[in-house]
C-alpha atoms as a PDB file:
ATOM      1  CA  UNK A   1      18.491   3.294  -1.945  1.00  0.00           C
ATOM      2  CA  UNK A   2      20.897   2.142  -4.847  1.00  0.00           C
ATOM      3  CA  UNK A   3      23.482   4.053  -6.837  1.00  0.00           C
ATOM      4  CA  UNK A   4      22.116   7.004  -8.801  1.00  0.00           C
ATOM      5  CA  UNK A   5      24.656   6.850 -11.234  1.00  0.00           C
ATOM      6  CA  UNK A   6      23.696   3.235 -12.121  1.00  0.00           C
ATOM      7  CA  UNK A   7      20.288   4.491 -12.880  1.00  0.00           C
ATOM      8  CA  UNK A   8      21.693   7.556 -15.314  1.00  0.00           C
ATOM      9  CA  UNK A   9      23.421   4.083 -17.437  1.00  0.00           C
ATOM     10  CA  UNK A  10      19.845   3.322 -18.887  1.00  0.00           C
ATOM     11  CA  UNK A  11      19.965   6.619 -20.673  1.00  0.00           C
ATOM     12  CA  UNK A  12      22.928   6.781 -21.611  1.00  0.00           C
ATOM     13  CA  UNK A  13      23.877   2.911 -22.145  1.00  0.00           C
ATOM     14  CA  UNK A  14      20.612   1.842 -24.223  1.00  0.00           C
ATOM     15  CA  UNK A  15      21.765   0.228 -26.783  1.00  0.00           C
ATOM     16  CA  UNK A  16      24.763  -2.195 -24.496  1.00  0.00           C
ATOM     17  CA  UNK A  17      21.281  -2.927 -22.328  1.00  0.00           C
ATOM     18  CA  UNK A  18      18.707  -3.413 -24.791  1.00  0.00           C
ATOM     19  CA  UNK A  19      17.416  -6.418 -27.482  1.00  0.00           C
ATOM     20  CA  UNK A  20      15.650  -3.514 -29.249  1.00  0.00           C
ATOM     21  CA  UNK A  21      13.429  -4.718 -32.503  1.00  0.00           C
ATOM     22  CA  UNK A  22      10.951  -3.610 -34.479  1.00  0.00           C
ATOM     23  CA  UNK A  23       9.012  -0.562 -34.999  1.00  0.00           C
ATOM     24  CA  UNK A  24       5.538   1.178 -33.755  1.00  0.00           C
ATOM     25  CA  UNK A  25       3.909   0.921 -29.989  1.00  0.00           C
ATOM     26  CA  UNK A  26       6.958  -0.166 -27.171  1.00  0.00           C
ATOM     27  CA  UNK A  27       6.705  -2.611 -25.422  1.00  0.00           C
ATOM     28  CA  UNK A  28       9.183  -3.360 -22.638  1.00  0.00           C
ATOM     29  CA  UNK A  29       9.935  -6.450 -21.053  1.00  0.00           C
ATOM     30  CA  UNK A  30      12.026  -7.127 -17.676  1.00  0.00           C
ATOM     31  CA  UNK A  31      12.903 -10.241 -16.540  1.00  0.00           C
ATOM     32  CA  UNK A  32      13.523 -12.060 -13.045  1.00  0.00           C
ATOM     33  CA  UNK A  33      16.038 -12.975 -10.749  1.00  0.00           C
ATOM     34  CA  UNK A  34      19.134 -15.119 -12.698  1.00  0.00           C
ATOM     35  CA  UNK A  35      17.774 -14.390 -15.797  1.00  0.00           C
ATOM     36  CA  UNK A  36      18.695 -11.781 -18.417  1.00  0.00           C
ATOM     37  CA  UNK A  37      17.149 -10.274 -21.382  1.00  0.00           C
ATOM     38  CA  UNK A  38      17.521 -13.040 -23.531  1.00  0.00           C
ATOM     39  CA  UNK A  39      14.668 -15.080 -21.743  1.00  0.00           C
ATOM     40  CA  UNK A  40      12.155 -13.101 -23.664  1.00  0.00           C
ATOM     41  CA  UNK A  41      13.916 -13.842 -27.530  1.00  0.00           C
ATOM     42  CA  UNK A  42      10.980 -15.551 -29.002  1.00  0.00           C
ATOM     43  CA  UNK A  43       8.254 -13.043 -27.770  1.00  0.00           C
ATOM     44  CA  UNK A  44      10.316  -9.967 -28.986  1.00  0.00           C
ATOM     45  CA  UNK A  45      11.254 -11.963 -32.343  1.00  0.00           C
ATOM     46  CA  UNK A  46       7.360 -13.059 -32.324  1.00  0.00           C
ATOM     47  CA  UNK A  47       6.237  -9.382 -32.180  1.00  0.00           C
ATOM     48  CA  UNK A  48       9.019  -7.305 -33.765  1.00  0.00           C
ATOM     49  CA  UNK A  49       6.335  -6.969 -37.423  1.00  0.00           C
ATOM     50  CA  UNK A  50       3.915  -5.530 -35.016  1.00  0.00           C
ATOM     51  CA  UNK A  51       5.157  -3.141 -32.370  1.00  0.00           C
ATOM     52  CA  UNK A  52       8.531  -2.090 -31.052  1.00  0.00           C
ATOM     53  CA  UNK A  53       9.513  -4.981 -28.509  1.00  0.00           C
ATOM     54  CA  UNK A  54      12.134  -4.131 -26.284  1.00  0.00           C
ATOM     55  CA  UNK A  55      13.935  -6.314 -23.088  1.00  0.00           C
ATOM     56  CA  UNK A  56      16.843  -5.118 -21.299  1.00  0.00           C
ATOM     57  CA  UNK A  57      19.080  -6.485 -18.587  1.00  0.00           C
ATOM     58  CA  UNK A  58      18.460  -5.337 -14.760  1.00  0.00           C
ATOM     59  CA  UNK A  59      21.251  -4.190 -12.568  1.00  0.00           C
ATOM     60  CA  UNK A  60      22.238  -7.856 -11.985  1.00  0.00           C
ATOM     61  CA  UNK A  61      23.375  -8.410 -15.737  1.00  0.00           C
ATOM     62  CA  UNK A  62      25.515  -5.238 -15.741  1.00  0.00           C
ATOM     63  CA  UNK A  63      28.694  -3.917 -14.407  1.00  0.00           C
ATOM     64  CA  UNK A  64      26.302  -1.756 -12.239  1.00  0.00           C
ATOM     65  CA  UNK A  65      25.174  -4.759  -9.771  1.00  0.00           C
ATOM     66  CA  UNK A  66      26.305  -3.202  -6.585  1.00  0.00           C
ATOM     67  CA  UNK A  67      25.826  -1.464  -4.034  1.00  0.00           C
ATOM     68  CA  UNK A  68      23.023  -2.624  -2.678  1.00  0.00           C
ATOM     69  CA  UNK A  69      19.260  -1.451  -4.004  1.00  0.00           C
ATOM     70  CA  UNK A  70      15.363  -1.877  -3.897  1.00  0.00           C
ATOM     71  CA  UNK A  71      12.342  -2.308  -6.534  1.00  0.00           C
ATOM     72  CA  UNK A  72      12.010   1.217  -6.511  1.00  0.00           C
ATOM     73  CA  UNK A  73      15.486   1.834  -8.104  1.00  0.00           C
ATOM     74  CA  UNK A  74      14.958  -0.478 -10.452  1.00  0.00           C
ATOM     75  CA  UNK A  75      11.485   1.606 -11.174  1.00  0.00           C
ATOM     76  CA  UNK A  76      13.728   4.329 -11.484  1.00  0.00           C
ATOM     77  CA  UNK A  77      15.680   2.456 -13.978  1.00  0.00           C
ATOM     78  CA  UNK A  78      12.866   1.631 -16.187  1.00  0.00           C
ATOM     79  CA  UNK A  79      11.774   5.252 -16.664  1.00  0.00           C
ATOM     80  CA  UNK A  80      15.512   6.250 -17.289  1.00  0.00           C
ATOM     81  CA  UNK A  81      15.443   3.410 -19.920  1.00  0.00           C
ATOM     82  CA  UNK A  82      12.133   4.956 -21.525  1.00  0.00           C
ATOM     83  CA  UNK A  83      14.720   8.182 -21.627  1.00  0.00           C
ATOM     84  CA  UNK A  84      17.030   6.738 -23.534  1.00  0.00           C
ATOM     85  CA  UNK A  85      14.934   4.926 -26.270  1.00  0.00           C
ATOM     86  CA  UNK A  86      13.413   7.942 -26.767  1.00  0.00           C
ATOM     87  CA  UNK A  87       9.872   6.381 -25.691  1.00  0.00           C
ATOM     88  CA  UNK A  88       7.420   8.599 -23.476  1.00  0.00           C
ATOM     89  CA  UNK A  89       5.374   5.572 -22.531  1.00  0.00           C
ATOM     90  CA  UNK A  90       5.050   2.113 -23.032  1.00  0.00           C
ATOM     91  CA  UNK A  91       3.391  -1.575 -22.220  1.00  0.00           C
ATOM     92  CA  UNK A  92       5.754  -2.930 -19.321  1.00  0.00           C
ATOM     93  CA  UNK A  93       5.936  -6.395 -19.110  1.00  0.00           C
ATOM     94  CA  UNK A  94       7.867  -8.048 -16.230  1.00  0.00           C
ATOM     95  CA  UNK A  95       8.904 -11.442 -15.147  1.00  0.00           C
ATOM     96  CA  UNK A  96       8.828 -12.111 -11.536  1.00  0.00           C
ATOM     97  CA  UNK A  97      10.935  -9.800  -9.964  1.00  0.00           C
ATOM     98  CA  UNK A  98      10.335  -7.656 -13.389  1.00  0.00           C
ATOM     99  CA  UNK A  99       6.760  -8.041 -12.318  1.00  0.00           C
ATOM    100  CA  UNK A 100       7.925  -6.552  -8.905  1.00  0.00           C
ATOM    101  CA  UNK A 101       9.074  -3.752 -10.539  1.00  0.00           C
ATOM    102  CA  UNK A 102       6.328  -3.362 -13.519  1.00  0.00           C
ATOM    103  CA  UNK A 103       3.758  -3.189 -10.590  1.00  0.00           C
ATOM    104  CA  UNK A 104       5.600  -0.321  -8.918  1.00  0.00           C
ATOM    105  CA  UNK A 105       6.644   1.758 -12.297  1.00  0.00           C
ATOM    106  CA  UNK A 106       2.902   1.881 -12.827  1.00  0.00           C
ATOM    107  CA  UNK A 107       2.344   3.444  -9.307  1.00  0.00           C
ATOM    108  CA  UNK A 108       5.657   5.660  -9.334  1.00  0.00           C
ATOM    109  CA  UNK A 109       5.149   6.749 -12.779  1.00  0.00           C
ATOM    110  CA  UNK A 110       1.253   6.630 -13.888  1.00  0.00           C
ATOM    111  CA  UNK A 111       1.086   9.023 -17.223  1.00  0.00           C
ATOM    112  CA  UNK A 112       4.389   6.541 -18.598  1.00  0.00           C
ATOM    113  CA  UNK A 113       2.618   3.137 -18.382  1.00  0.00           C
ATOM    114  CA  UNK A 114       0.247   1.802 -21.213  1.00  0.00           C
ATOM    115  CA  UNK A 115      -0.183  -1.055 -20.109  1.00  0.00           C
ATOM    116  CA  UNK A 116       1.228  -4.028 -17.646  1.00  0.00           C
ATOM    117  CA  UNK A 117       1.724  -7.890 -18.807  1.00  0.00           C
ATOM    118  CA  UNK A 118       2.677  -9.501 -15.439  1.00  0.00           C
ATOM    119  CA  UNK A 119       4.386 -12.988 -16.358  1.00  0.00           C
ATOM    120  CA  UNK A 120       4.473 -15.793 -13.503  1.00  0.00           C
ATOM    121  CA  UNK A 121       5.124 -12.673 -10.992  1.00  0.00           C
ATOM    122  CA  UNK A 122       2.572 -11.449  -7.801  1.00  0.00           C
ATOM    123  CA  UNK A 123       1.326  -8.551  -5.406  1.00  0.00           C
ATOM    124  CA  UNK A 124       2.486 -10.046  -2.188  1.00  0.00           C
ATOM    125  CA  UNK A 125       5.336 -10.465  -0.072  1.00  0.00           C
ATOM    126  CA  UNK A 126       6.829 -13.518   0.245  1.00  0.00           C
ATOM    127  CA  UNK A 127       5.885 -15.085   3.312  1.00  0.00           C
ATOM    128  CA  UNK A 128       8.551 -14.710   6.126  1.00  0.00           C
ATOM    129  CA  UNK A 129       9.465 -18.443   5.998  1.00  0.00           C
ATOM    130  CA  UNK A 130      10.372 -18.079   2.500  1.00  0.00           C
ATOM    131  CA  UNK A 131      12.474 -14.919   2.933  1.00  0.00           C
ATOM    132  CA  UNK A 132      14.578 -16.615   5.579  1.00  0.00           C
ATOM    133  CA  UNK A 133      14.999 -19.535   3.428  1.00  0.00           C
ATOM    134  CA  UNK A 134      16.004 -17.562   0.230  1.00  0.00           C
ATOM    135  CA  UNK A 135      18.263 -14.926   2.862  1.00  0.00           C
ATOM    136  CA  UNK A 136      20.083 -17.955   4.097  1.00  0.00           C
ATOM    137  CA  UNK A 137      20.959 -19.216   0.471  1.00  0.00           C
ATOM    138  CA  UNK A 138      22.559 -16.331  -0.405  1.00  0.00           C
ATOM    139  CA  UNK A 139      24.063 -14.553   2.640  1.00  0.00           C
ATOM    140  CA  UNK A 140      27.343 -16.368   2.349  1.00  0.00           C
ATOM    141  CA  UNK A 141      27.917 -14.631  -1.178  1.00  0.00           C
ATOM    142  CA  UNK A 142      27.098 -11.212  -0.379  1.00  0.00           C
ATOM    143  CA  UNK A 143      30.946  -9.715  -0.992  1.00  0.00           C
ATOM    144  CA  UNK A 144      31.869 -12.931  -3.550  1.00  0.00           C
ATOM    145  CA  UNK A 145      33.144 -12.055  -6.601  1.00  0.00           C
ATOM    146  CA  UNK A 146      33.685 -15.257  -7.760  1.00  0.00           C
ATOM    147  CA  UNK A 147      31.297 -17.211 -10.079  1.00  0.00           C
ATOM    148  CA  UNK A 148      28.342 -18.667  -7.778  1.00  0.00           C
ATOM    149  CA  UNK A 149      28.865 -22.401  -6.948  1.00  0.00           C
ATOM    150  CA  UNK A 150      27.469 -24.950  -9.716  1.00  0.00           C
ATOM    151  CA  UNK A 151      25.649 -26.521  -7.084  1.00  0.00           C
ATOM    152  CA  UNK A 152      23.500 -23.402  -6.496  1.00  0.00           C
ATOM    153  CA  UNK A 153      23.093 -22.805  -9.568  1.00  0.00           C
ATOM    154  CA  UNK A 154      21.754 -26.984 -10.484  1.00  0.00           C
ATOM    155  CA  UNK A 155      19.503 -25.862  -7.250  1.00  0.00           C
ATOM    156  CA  UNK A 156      17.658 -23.131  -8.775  1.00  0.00           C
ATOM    157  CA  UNK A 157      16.492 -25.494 -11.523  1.00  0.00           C
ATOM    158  CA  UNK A 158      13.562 -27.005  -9.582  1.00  0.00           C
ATOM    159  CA  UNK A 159      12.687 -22.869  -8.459  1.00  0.00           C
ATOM    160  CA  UNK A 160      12.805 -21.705 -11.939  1.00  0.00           C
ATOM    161  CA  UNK A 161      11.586 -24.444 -14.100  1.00  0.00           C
ATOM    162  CA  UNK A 162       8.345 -26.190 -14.201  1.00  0.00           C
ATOM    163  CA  UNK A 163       8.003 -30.156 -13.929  1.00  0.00           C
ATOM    164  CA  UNK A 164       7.522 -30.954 -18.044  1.00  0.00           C
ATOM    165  CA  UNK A 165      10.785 -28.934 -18.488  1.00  0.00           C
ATOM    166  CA  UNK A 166      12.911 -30.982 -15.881  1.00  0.00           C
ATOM    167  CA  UNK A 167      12.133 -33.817 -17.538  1.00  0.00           C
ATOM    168  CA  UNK A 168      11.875 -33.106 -21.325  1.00  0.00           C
ATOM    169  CA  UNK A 169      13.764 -30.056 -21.707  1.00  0.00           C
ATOM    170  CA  UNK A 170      16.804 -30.836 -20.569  1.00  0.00           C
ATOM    171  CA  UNK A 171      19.218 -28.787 -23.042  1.00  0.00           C
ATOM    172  CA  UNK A 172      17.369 -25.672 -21.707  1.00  0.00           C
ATOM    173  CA  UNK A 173      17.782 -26.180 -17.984  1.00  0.00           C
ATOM    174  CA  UNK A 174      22.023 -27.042 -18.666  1.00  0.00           C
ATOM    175  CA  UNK A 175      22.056 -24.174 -20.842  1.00  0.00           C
ATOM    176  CA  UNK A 176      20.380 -21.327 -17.995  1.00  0.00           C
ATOM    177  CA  UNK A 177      22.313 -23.605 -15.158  1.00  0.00           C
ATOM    178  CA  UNK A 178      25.573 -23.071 -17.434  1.00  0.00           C
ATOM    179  CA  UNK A 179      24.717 -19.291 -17.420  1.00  0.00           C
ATOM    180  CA  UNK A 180      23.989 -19.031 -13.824  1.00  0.00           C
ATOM    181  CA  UNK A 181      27.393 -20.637 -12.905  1.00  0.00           C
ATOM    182  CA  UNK A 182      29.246 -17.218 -14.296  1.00  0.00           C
ATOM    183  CA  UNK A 183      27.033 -14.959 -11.914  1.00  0.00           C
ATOM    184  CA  UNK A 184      29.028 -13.482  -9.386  1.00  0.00           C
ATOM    185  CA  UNK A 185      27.451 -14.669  -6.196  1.00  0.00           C
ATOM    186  CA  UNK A 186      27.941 -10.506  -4.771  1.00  0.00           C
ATOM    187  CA  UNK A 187      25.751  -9.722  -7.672  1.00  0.00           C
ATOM    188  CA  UNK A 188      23.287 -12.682  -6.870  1.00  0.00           C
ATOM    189  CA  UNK A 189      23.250 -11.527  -3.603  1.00  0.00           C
ATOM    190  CA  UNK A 190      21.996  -7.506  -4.361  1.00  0.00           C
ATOM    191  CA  UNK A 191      19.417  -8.885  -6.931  1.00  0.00           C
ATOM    192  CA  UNK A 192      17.414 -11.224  -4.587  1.00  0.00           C
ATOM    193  CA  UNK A 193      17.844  -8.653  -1.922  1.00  0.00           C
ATOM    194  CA  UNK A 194      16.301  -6.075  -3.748  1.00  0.00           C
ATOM    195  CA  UNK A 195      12.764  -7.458  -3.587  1.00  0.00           C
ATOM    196  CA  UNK A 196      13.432 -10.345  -0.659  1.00  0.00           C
ATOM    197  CA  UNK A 197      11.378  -7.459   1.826  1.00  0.00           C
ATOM    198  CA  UNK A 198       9.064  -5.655  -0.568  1.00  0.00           C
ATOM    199  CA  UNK A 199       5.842  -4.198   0.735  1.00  0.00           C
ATOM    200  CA  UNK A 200       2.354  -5.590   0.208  1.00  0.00           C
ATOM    201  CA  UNK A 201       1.096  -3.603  -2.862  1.00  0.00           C
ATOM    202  CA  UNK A 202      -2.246  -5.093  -2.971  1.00  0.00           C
ATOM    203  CA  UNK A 203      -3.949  -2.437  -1.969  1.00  0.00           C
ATOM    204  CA  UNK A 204      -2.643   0.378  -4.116  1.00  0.00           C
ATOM    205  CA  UNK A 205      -3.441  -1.937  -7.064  1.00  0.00           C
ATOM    206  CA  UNK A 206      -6.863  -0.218  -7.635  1.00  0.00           C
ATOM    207  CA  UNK A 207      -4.890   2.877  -8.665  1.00  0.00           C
ATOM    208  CA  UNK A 208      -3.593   1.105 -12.063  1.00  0.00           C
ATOM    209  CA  UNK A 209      -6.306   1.601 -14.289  1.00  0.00           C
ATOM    210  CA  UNK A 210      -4.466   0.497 -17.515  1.00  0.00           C
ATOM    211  CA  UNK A 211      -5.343  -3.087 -18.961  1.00  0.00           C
ATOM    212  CA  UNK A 212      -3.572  -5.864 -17.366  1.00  0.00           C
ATOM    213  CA  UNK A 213      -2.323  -8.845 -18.500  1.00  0.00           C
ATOM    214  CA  UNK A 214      -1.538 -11.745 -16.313  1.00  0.00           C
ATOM    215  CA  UNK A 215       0.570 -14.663 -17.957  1.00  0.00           C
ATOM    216  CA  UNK A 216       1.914 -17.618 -15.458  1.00  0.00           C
ATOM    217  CA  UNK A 217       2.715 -21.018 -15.956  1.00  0.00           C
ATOM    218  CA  UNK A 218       0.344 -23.953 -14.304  1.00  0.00           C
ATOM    219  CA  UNK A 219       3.645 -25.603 -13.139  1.00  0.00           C
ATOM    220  CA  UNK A 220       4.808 -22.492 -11.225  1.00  0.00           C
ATOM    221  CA  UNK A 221       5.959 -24.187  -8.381  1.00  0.00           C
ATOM    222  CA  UNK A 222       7.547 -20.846  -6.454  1.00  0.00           C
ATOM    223  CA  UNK A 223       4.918 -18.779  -7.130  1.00  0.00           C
ATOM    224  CA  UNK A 224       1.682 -20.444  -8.005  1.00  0.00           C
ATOM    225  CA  UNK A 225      -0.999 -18.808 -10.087  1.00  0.00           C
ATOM    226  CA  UNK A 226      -2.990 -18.985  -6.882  1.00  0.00           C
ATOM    227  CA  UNK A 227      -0.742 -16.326  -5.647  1.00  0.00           C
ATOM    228  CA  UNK A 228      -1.366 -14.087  -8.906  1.00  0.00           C
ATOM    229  CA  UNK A 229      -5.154 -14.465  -9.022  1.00  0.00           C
ATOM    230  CA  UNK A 230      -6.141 -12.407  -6.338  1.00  0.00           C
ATOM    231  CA  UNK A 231      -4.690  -9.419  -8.609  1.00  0.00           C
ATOM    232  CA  UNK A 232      -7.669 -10.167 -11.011  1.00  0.00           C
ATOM    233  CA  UNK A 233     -10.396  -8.610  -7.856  1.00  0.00           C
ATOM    234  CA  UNK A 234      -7.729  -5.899  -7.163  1.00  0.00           C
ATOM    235  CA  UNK A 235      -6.739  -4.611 -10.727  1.00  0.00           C
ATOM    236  CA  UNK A 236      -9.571  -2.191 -12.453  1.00  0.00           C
ATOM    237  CA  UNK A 237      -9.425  -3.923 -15.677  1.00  0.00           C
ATOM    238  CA  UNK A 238      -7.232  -7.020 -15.415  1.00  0.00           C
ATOM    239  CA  UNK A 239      -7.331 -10.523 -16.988  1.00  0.00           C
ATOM    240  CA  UNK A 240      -5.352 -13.611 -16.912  1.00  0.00           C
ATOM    241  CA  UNK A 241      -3.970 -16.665 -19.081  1.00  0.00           C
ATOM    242  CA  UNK A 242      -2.427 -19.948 -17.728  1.00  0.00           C
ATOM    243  CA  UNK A 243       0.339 -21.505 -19.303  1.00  0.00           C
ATOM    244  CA  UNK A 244       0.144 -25.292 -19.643  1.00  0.00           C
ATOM    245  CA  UNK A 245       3.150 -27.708 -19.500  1.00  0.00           C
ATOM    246  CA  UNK A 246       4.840 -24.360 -17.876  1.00  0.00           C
ATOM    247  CA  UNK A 247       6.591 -23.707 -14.499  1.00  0.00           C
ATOM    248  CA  UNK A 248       8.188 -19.938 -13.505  1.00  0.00           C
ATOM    249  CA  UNK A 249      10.121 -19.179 -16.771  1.00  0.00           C
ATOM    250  CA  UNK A 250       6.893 -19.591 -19.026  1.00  0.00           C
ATOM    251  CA  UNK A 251       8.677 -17.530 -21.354  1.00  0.00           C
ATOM    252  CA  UNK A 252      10.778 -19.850 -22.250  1.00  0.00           C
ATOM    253  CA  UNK A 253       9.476 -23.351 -21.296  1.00  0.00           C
ATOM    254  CA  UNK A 254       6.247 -23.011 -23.499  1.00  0.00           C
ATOM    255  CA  UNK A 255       6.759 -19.630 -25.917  1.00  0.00           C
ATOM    256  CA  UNK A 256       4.186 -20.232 -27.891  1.00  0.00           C
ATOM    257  CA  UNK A 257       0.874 -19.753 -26.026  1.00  0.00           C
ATOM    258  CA  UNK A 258       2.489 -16.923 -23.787  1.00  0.00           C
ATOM    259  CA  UNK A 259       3.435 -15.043 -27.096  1.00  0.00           C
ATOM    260  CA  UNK A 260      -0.328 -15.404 -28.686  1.00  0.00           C
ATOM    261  CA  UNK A 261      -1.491 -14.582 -25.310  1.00  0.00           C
ATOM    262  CA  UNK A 262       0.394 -11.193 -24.901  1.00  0.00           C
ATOM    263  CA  UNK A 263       0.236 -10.409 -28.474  1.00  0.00           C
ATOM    264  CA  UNK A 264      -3.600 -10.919 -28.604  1.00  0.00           C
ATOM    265  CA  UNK A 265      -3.749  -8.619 -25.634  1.00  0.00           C
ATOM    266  CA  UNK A 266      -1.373  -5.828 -27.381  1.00  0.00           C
ATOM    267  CA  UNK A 267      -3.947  -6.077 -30.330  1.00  0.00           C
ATOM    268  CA  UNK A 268      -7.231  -6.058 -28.850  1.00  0.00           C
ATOM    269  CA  UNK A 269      -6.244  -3.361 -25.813  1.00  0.00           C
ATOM    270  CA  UNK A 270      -4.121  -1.445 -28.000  1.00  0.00           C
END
């Protein structure tokens, strides 16, 4: 388990963590592995007349990135957050790994969560051929404090973005590529390793009986809405929207329709 202390910086560090705007019902977004708070600006500028839309930057984007740690610290992390922005309870909304760790706050923490928006993120384990390919990428960094390479970084375009973006978005991709090239490959390391062996949660899922709402790209190409819909039979009151002309960062590749889609399910559930 990870560093207690780095869970205590969510209360006491809110505001260096947090986008935090608007007023009335929270909702909390996390986001995914290389990515950082600001992939979720035009939901939380979308919303901000509405509700109280906060995202906030995972161990990874912090000083606090090592030693090493698991989803459940970072579940730990979200309810220390909740602390410090003085919020009992909330909608969590997760990206990918934030999905990982939305899925887990709502077991670990039951009477906190209002509700879950899972965004291009599953209940499964990655399949052990794709754990020893992802291991292998990063085990060379895992005490580098230097900048990861470029090249890994121009690699993780095809993982993270979906096929319309490649080719008609470029300015986006160089921009998150630029981004990624400042990571410090230790810290790269201790983020993908903190969900690279999760445990199957599929069948606890019945115990989350808040609404659900499942947002993924149709361009996903690392983790295919085929791997999210199996959630919808699992989850007591789930329901799902694809993204078109979307791949894994939906959020950002196609705003629009993910926005109307969560904020349609904010005002009809909540």
């Amino acid at each position: 388990m990870g560093d207690a202390t780095a869970t205590e910086m969510y209360r006491t560090r809110t505001d260096a963590l947090t986008t935090d705007l608007g007023e009335g019902r929270p909702i909390v977004f996390a986001h995914g592995t290389l990515m950082d708070r600001t992939m979720f600006a035009p939901q939380l500028e979308a919303l901000r007349e509405e509700y109280r839309a906060v995202a906030y930057d995972l161990r990874a984007r912090t000083d606090r990135y090592a030693p090493g740690y698991d989803l459940w610290d970072l579940t730990a992390d979200c309810a220390a957050l909740l602390d410090g922005l003085g919020e009992d309870s909330a909608v969590i909304a997760g990206m990918s790994m934030g999905g990982f760790t939305a899925l887990r706050f709502a077991l670990a923490y039951p009477d906190r969560v209002d509700g879950l928006v899972l965004i291009d993120s599953i209940a499964t384990p990655h399949p052990d051929e794709e754990r020893a390919e992802y291991s292998a990428l990063v085990e060379p960094y895992e005490d580098a404090l230097e900048p990861l390479p470029r090249e890994i970084a121009e690699g993780s375009t095809a993982e993270l973005f979906g096929e319309t973006t490649l080719e008609e978005d470029r300015d986006l991709v160089e921009a998150w590529v630029d981004r990624w090239a400042t990571y410090p490959g230790k810290a790269v390391y201790h983020e993908l390793n903190s969900w690279l062996g999760r445990e199957d949660v599929t069948d606890r899922l019945s115990e989350i009986d808040v609404p659900v709402l499942i947002v993924h790209g149709e361009e996903d190409s690392t983790l295919p809405p085929s791997r999210a819909e199996p959630m919808l039979e699992e989850l007591p009151d789930a329901e799902m929207e694809l993204i078109p002309e979307a791949g894994h960062t939906s959020t950002l590749e196609n705003p629009e329709p993910v926005t109307d889609a969560i904020r349609s399910f904010l005002d009809e559930r909540f």
